[in-house]
Protein backbone atom coordinates (compact mmCIF):
# COMPACT_ATOMS: atom_id res chain seq x y z
CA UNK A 1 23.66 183.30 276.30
CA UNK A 2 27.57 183.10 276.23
CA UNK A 3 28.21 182.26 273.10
CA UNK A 4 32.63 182.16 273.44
CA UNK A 5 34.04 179.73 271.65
CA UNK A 6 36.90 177.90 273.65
CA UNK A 7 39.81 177.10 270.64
CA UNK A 8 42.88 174.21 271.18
CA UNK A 9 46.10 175.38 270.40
CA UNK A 10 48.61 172.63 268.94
CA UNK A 11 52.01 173.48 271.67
CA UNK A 12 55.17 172.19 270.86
CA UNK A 13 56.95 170.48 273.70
CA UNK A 14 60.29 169.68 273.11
CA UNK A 15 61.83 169.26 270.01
CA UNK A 16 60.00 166.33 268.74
CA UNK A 17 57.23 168.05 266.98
CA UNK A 18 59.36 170.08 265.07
CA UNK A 19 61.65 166.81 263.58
CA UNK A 20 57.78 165.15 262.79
CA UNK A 21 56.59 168.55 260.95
CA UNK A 22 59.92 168.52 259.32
CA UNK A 23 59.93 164.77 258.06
CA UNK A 24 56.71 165.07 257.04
CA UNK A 25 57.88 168.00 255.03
CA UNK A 26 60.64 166.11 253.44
CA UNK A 27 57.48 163.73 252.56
CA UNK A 28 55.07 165.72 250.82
CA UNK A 29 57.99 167.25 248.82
CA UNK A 30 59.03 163.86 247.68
CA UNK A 31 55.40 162.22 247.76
CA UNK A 32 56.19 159.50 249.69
CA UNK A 33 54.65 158.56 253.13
CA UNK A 34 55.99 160.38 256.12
CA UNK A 35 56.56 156.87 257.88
CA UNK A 36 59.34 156.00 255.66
CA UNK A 37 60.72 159.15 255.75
CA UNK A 38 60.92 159.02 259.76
CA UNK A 39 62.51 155.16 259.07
CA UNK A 40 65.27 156.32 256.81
CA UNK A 41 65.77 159.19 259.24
CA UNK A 42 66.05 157.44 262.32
CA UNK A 43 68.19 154.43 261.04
CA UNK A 44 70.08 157.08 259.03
CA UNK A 45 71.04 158.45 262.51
CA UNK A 46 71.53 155.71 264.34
CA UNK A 47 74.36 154.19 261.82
CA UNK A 48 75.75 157.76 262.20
CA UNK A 49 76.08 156.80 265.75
CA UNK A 50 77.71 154.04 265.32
CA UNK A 51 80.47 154.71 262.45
CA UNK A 52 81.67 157.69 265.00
């Protein structure tokens, strides 16, 4: 009997999972929902955009 046990490993691709893991961060450390915190972030960024 082969009794190996075949494990999934969580890769990062890009940079994407690392700004999630970091909002959601930001979240727990708050306690507030990660959603929002991804909201404020992204809109947060995108008037940063536009001001420059």
């Amino acid at each position: 009997m082969n009794m190996t046990k075949k494990t999934k490993k969580k890769m990062a691709l890009g940079s994407e999972p690392i700004l999630i893991g970091v909002c959601d961060g930001i979240a727990k450390y708050f306690s507030t929902d990660a959603t929002l915190v991804r909201i404020v972030f992204v809109a947060s960024t995108i008037f940063g955009v536009v001001v420059y």
